[in-house]
C-alpha atoms as a PDB file:
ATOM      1  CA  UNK A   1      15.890   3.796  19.291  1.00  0.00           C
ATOM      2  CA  UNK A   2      15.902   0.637  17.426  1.00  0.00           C
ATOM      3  CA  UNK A   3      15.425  -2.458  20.250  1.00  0.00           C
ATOM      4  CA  UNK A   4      16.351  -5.805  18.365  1.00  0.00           C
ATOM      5  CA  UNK A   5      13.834  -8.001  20.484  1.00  0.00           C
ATOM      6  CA  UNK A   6      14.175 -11.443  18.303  1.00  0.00           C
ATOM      7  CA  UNK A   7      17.283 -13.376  17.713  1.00  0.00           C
ATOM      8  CA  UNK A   8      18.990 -11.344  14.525  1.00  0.00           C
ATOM      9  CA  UNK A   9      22.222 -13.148  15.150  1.00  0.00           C
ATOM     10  CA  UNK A  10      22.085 -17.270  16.530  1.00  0.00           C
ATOM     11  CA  UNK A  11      22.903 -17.382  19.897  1.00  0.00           C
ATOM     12  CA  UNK A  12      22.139 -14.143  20.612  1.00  0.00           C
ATOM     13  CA  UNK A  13      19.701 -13.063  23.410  1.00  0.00           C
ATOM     14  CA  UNK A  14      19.335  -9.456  22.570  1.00  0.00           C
ATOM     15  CA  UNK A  15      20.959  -6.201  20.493  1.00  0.00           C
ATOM     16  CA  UNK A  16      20.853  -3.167  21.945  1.00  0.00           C
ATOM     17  CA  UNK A  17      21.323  -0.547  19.154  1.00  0.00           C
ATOM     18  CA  UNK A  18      21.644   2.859  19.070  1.00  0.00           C
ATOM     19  CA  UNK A  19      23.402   5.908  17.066  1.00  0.00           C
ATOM     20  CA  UNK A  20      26.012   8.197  18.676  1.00  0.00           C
ATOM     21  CA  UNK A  21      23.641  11.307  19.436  1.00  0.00           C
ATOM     22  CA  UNK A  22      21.038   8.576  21.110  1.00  0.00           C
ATOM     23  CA  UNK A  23      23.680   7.292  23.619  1.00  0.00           C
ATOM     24  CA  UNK A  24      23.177  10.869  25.027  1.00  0.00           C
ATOM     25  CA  UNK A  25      19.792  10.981  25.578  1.00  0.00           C
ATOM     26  CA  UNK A  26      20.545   8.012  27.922  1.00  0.00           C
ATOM     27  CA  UNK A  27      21.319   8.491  31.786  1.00  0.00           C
ATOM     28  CA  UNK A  28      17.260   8.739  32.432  1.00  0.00           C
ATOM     29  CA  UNK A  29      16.703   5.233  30.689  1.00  0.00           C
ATOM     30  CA  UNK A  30      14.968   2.400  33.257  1.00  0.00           C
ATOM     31  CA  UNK A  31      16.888  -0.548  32.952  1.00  0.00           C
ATOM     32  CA  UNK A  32      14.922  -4.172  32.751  1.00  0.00           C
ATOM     33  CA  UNK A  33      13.455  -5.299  36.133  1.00  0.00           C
ATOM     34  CA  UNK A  34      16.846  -7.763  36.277  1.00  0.00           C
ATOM     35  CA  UNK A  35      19.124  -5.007  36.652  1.00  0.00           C
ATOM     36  CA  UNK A  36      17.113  -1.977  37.952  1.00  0.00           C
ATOM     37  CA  UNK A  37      18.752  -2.757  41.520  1.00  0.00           C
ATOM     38  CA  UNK A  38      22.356  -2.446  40.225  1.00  0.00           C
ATOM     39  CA  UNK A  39      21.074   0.696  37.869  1.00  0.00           C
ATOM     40  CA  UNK A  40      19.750   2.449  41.156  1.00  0.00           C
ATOM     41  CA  UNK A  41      23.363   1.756  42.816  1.00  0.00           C
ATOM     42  CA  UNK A  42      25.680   2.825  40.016  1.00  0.00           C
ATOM     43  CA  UNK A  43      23.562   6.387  39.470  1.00  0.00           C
ATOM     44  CA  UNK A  44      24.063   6.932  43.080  1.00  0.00           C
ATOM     45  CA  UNK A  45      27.655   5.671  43.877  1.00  0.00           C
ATOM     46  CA  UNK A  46      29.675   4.882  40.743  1.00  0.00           C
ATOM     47  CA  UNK A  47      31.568   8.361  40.732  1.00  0.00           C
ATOM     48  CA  UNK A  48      32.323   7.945  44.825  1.00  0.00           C
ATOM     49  CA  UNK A  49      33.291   4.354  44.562  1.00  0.00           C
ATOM     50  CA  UNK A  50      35.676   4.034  41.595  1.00  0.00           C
ATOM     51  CA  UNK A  51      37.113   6.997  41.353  1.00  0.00           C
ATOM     52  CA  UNK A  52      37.936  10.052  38.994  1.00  0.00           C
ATOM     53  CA  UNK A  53      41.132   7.994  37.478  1.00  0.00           C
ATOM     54  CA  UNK A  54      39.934   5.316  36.740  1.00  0.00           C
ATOM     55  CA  UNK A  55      36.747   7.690  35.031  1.00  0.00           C
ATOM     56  CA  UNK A  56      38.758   8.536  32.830  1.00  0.00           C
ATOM     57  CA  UNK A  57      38.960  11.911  35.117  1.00  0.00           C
ATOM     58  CA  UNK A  58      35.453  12.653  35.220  1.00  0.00           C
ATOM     59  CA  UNK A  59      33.404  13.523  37.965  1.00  0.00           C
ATOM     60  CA  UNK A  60      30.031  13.362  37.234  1.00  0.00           C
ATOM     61  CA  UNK A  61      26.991  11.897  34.918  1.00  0.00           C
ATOM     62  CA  UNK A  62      27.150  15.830  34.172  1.00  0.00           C
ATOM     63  CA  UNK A  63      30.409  15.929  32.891  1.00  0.00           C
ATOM     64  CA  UNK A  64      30.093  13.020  31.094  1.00  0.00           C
ATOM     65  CA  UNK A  65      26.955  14.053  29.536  1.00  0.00           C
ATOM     66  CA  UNK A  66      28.769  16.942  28.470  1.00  0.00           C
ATOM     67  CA  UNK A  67      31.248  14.924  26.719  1.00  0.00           C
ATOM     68  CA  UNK A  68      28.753  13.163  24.594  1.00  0.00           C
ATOM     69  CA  UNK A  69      27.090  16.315  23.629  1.00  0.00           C
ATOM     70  CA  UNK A  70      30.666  18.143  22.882  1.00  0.00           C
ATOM     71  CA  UNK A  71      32.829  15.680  22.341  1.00  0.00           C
ATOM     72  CA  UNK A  72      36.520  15.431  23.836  1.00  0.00           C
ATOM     73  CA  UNK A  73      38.486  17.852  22.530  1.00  0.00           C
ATOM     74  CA  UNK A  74      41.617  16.818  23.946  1.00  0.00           C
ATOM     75  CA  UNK A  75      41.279  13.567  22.852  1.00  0.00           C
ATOM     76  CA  UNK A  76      40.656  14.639  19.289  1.00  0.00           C
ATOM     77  CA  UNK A  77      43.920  16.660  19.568  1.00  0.00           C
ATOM     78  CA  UNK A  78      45.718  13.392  20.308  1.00  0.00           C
ATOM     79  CA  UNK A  79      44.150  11.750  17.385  1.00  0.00           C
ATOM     80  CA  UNK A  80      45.390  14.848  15.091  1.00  0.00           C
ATOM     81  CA  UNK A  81      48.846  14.725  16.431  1.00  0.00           C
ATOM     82  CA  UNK A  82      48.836  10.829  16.137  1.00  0.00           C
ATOM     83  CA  UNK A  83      47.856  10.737  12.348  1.00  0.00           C
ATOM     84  CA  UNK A  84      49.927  13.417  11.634  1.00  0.00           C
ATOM     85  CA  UNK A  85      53.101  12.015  13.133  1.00  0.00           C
ATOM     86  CA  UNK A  86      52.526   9.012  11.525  1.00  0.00           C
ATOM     87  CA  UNK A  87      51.983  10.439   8.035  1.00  0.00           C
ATOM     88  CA  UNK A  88      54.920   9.346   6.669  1.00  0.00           C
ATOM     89  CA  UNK A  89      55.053   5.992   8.011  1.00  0.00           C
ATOM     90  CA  UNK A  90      51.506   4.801   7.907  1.00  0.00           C
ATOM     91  CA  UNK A  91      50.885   3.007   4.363  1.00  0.00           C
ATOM     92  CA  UNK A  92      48.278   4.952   2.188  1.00  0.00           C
ATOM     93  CA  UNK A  93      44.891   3.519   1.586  1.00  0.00           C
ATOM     94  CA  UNK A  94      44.391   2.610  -2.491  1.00  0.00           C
ATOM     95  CA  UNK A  95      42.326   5.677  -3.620  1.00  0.00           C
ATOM     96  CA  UNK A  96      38.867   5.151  -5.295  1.00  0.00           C
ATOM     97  CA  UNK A  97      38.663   8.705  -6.293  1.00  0.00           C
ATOM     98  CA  UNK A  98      37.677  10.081  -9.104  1.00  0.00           C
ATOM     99  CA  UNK A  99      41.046  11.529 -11.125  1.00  0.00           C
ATOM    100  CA  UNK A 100      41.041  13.354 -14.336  1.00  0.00           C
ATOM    101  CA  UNK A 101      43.113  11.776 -17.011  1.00  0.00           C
ATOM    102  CA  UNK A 102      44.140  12.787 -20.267  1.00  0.00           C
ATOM    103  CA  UNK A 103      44.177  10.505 -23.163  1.00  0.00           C
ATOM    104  CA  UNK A 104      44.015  10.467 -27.125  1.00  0.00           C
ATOM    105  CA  UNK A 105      40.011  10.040 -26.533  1.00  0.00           C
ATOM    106  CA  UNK A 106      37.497  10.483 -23.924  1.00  0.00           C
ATOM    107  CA  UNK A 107      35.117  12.721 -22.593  1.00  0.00           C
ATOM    108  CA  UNK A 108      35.606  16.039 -23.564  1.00  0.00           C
ATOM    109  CA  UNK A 109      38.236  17.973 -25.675  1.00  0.00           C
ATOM    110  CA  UNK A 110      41.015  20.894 -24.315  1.00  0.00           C
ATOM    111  CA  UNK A 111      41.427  23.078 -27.280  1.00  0.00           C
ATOM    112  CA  UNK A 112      44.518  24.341 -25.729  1.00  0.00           C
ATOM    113  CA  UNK A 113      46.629  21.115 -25.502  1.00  0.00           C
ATOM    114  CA  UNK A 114      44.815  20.295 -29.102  1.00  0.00           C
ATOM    115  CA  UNK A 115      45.891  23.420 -30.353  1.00  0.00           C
ATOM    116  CA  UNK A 116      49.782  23.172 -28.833  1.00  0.00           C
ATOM    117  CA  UNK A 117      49.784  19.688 -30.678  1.00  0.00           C
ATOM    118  CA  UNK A 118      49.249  17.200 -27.892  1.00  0.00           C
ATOM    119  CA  UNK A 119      47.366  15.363 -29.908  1.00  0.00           C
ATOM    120  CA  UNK A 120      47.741  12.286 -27.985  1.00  0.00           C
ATOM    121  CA  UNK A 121      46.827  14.150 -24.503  1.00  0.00           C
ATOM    122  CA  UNK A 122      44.271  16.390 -25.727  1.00  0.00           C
ATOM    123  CA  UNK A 123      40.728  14.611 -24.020  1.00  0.00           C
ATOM    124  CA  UNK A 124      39.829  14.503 -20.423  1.00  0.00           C
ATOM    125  CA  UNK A 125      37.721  12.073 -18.279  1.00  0.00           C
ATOM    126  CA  UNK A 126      36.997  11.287 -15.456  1.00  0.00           C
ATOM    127  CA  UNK A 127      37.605   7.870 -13.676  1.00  0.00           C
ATOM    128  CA  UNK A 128      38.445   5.774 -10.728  1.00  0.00           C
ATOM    129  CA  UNK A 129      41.555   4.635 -10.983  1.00  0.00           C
ATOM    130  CA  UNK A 130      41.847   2.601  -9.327  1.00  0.00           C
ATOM    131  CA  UNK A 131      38.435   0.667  -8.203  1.00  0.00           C
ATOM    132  CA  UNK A 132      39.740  -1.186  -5.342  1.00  0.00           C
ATOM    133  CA  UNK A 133      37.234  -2.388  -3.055  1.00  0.00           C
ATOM    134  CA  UNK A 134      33.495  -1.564  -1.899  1.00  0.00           C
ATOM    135  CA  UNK A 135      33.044   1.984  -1.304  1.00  0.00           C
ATOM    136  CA  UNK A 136      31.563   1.858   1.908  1.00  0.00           C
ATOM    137  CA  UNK A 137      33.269  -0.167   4.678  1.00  0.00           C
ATOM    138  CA  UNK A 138      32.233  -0.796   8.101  1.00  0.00           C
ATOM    139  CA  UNK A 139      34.756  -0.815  11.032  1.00  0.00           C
ATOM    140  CA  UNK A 140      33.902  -2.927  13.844  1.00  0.00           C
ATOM    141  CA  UNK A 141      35.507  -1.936  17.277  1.00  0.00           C
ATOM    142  CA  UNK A 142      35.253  -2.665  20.451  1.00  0.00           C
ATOM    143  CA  UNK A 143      33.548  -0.428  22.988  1.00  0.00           C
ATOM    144  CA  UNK A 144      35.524  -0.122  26.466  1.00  0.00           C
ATOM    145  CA  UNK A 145      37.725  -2.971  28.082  1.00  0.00           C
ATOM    146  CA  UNK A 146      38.149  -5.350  31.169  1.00  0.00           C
ATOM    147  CA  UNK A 147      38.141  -3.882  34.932  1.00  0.00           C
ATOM    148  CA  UNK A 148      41.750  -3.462  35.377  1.00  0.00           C
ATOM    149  CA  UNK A 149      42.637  -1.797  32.171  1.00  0.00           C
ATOM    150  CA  UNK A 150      43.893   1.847  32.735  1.00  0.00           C
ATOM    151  CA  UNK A 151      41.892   4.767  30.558  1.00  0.00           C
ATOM    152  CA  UNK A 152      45.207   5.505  28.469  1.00  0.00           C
ATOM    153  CA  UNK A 153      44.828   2.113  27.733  1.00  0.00           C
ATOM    154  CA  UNK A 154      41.340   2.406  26.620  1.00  0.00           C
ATOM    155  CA  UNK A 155      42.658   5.407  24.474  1.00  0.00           C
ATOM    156  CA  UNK A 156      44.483   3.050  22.234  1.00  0.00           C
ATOM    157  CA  UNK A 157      41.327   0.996  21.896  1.00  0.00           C
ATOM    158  CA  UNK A 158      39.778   3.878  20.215  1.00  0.00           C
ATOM    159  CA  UNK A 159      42.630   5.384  18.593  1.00  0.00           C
ATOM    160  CA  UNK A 160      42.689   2.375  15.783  1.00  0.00           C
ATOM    161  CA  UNK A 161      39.561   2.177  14.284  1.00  0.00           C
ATOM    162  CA  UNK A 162      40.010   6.657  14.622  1.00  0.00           C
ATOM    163  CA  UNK A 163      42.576   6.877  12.689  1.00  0.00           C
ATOM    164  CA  UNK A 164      41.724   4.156  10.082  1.00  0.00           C
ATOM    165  CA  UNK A 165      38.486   6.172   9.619  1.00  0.00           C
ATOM    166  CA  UNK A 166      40.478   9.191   8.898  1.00  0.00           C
ATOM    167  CA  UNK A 167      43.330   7.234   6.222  1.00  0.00           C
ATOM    168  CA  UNK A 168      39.893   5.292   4.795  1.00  0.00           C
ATOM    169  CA  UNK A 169      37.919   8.412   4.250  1.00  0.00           C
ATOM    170  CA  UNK A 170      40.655  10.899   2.492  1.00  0.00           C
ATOM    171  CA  UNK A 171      40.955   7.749  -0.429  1.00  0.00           C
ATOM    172  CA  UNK A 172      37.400   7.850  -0.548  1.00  0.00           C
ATOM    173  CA  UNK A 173      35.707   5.562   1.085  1.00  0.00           C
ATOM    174  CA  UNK A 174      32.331   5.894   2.697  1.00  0.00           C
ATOM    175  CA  UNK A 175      33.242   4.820   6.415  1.00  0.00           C
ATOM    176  CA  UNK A 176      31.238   3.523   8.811  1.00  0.00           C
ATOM    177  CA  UNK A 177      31.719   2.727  12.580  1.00  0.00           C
ATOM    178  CA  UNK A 178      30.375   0.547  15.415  1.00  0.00           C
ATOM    179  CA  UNK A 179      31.828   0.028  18.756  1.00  0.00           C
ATOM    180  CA  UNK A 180      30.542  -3.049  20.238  1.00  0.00           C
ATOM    181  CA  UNK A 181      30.299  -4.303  23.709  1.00  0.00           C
ATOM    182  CA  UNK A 182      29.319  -8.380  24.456  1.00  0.00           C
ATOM    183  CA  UNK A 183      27.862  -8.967  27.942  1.00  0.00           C
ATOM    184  CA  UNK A 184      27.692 -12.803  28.381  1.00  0.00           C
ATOM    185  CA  UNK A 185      26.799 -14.529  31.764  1.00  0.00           C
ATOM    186  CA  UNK A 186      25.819 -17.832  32.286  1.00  0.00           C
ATOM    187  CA  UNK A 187      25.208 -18.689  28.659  1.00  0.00           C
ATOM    188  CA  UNK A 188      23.207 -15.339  27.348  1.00  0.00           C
ATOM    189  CA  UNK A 189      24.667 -12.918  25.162  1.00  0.00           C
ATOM    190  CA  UNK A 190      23.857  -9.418  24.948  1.00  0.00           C
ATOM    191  CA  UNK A 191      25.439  -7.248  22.792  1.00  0.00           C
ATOM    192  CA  UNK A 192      25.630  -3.360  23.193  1.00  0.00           C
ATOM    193  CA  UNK A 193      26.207  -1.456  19.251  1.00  0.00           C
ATOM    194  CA  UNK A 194      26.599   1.851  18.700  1.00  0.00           C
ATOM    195  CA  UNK A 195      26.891   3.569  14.930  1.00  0.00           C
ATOM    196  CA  UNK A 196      29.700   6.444  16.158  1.00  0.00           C
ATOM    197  CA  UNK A 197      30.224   7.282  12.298  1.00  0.00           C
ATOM    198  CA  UNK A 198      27.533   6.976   9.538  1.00  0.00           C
ATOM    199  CA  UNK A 199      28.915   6.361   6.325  1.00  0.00           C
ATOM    200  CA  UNK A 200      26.981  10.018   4.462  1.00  0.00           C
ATOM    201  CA  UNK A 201      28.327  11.745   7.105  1.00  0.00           C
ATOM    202  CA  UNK A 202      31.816  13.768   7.781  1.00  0.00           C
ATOM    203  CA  UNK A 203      33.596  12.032  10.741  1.00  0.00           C
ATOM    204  CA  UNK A 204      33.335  14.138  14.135  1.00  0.00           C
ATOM    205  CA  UNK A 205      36.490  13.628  15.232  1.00  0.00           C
ATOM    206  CA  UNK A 206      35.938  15.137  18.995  1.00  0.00           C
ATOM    207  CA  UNK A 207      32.717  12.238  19.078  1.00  0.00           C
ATOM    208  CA  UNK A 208      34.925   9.786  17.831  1.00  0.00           C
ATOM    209  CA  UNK A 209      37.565  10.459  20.440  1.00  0.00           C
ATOM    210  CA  UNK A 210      34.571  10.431  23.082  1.00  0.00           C
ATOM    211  CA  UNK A 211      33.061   7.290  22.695  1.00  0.00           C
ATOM    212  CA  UNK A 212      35.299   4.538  21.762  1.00  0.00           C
ATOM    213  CA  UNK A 213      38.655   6.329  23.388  1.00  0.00           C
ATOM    214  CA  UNK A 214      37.132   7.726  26.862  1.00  0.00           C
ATOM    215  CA  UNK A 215      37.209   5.538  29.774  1.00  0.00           C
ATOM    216  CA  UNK A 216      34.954   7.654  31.451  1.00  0.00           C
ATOM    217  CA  UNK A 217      32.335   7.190  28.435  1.00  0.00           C
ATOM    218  CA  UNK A 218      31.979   3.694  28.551  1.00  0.00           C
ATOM    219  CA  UNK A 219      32.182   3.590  32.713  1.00  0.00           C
ATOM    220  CA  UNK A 220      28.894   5.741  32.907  1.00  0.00           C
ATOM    221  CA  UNK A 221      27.030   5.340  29.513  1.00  0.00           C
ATOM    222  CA  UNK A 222      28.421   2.213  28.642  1.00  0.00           C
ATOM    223  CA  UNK A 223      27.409   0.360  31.580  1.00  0.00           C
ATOM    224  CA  UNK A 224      23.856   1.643  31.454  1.00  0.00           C
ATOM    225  CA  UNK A 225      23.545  -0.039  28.054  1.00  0.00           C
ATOM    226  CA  UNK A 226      24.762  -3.082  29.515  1.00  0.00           C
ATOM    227  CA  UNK A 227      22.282  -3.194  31.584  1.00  0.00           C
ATOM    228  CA  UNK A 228      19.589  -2.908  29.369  1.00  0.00           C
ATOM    229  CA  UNK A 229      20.204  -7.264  28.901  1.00  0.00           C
ATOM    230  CA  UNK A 230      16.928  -9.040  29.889  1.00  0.00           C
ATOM    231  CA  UNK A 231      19.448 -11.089  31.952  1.00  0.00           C
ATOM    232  CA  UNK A 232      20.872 -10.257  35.504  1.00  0.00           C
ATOM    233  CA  UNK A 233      24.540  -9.031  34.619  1.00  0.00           C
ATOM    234  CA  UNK A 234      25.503  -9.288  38.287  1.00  0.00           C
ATOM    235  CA  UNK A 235      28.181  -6.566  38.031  1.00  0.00           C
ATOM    236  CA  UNK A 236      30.110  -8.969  36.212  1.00  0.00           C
ATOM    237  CA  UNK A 237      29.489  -7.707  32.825  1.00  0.00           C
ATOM    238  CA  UNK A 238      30.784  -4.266  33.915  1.00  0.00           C
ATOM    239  CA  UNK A 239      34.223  -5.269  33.747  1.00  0.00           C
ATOM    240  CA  UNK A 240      34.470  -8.376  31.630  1.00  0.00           C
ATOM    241  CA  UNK A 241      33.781  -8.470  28.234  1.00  0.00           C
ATOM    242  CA  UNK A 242      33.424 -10.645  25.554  1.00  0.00           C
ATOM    243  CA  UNK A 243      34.069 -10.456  22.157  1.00  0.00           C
ATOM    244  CA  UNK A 244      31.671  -9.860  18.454  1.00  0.00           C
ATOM    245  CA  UNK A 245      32.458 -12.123  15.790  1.00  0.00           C
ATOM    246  CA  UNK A 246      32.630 -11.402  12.772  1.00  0.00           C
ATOM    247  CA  UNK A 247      30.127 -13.371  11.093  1.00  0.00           C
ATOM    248  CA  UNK A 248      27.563 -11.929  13.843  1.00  0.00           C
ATOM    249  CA  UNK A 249      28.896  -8.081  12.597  1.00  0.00           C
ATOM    250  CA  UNK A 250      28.014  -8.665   9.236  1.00  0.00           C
ATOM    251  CA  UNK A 251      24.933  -9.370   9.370  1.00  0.00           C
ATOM    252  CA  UNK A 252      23.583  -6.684  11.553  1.00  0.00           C
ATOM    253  CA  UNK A 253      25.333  -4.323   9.422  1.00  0.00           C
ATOM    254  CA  UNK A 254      23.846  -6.292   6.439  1.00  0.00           C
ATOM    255  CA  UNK A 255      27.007  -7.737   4.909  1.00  0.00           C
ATOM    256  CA  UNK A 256      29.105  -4.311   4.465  1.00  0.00           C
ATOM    257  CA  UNK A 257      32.844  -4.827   3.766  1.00  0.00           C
ATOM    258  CA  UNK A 258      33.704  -5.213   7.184  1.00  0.00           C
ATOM    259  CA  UNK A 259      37.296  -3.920   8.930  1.00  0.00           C
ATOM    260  CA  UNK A 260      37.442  -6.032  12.725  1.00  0.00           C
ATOM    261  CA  UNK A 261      39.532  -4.665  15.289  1.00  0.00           C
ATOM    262  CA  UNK A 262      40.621  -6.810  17.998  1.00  0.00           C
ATOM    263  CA  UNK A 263      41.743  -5.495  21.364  1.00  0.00           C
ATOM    264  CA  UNK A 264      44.119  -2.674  21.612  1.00  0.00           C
ATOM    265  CA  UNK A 265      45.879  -1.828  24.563  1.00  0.00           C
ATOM    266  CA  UNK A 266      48.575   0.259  23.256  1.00  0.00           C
ATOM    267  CA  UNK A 267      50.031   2.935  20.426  1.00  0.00           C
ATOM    268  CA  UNK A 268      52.317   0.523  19.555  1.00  0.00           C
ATOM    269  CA  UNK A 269      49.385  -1.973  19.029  1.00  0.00           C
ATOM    270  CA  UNK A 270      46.727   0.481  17.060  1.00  0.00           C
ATOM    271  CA  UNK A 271      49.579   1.345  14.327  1.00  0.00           C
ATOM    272  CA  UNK A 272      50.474  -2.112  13.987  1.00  0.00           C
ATOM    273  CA  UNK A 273      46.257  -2.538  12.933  1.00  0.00           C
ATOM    274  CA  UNK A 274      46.336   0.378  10.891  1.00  0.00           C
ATOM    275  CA  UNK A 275      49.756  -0.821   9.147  1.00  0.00           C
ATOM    276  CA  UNK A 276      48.084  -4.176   8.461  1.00  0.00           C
ATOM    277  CA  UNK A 277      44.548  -3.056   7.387  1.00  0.00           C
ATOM    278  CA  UNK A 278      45.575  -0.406   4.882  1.00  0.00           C
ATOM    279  CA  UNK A 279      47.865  -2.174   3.474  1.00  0.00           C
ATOM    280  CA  UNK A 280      45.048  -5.063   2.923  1.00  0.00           C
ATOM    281  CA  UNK A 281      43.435  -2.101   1.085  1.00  0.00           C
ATOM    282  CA  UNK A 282      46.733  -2.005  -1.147  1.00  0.00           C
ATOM    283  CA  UNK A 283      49.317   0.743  -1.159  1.00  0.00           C
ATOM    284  CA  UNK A 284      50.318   3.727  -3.413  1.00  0.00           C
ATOM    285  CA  UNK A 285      53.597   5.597  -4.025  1.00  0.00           C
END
């Protein structure tokens, strides 16, 4: 697992960076010596003391284990249902496919339209049509909320940079995500990143719905990342976050086309950021 120990972005104390199936092999991590105390309490207690709602419904480290491994299902079903409701509404990314064309020249001849006299349609290529933007673009989301915010609320979070991935990926893009998490007390910053989507791969639509869209997910795995900060996060950190700017994205993603989702609370909010993003992309009828 890749620990950034120097300062990659200014002002930052340290990165803790990790990949989707890593954050699994996680609950038996030792935290720093600042927050080994507060690790020892929320292994023991966190499922007793908060609750199953506000988990997210979860009981256990086991069943949230399980979720990482599997993936939430259920979730995943409510991302299907959302894009597909919203098919006809949602604005289409500008496609960077590759589309045959005909044409009076190109690539390579059809004998049957030369021979039926379309002489002016008779060669194929192939071409992007229209080359857009950068073919691989990052999407930069945040990874859980504040203490009072309800898991369906935390959905929506999620949901956004889900969906995008989804619109992004059938016009071709190569998509790639991070959820982020900024832990900042008394003047240090520590920021928690995690690649849920690499841009080679298919997205796993059950992981994606795990990680950025469970409350549960963030309450148990989340917060051990957390406190991986060299600093004491007090317990404050837990349920106050702050945010990763943009500039500070970019470069530890190494200047990728970057998409930044703010905070998301509701469906309302996540289609008006996939309305406004896609349509930065440009439309098509």
């Amino acid at each position: 697992m890749p620990w950034l120990d120097h300062n990659p972005v200014f002002g930052m104390d340290t990165v803790y960076s990790l990949s989707l199936g890593e954050l699994a092999e996680e609950p038996q991590r030792d935290c720093p010596p600042a927050n080994q105390a507060i690790r020892r309490t929320m292994l023991r207690e966190a499922f007793e003391h908060y609750g199953s709602e506000w988990m997210g419904g979860l009981r256990s480290w086991k069943e949230a284990a399980a979720f990482l491994e599997n993936g939430w299902p259920e979730g995943a079903e409510r991302l299907r249902t959302l894009t597909g409701k919203q098919a006809a509404q949602l604005p289409q990314a500008k496609s960077i496919r590759r589309r045959l064309t005909w044409a009076e020249n190109g690539d390579e001849v059809c004998r049957d339209r030369l021979q039926s006299g379309q002489i002016d349609q008779c060669w194929r290529t192939m071409r992007r049509v229209p080359w857009a933007a950068p073919q691989t673009v990052a999407i930069e989301t945040t990874f859980g909320g504040h203490f009072r915010q309800t898991p369906e609320e935390l959905f929506w979070q999620g949901a956004a940079s889900a969906v995008l991935t989804d619109i992004l990926g059938e016009a071709g893009y190569r998509v790639e995500v991070y959820a982020n998490r900024v832990s900042e007390v008394s003047g240090h910053r520590h920021c928690t990143r995690i690649k849920v989507k690499e841009a080679d791969m298919p997205m796993r639509l059950d992981g994606m719905a795990a990680i950025p869209c469970h409350a549960g997910i963030f309450r148990t795995f989340g917060f051990l990342c957390i406190e991986q900060a060299e600093f004491d996060v007090r317990g404050w950190a837990h349920g106050h976050g702050d945010r990763l700017y943009s500039e500070e994205a970019e470069i530890l993603n190494g200047g990728t086309d970057s998409i930044h989702i703010g905070l998301v609370n509701s469906e309302r909010q996540a289609l008006e950021v996939i309305h406004n993003y896609v349509e930065q992309k440009g439309t098509q009828q």
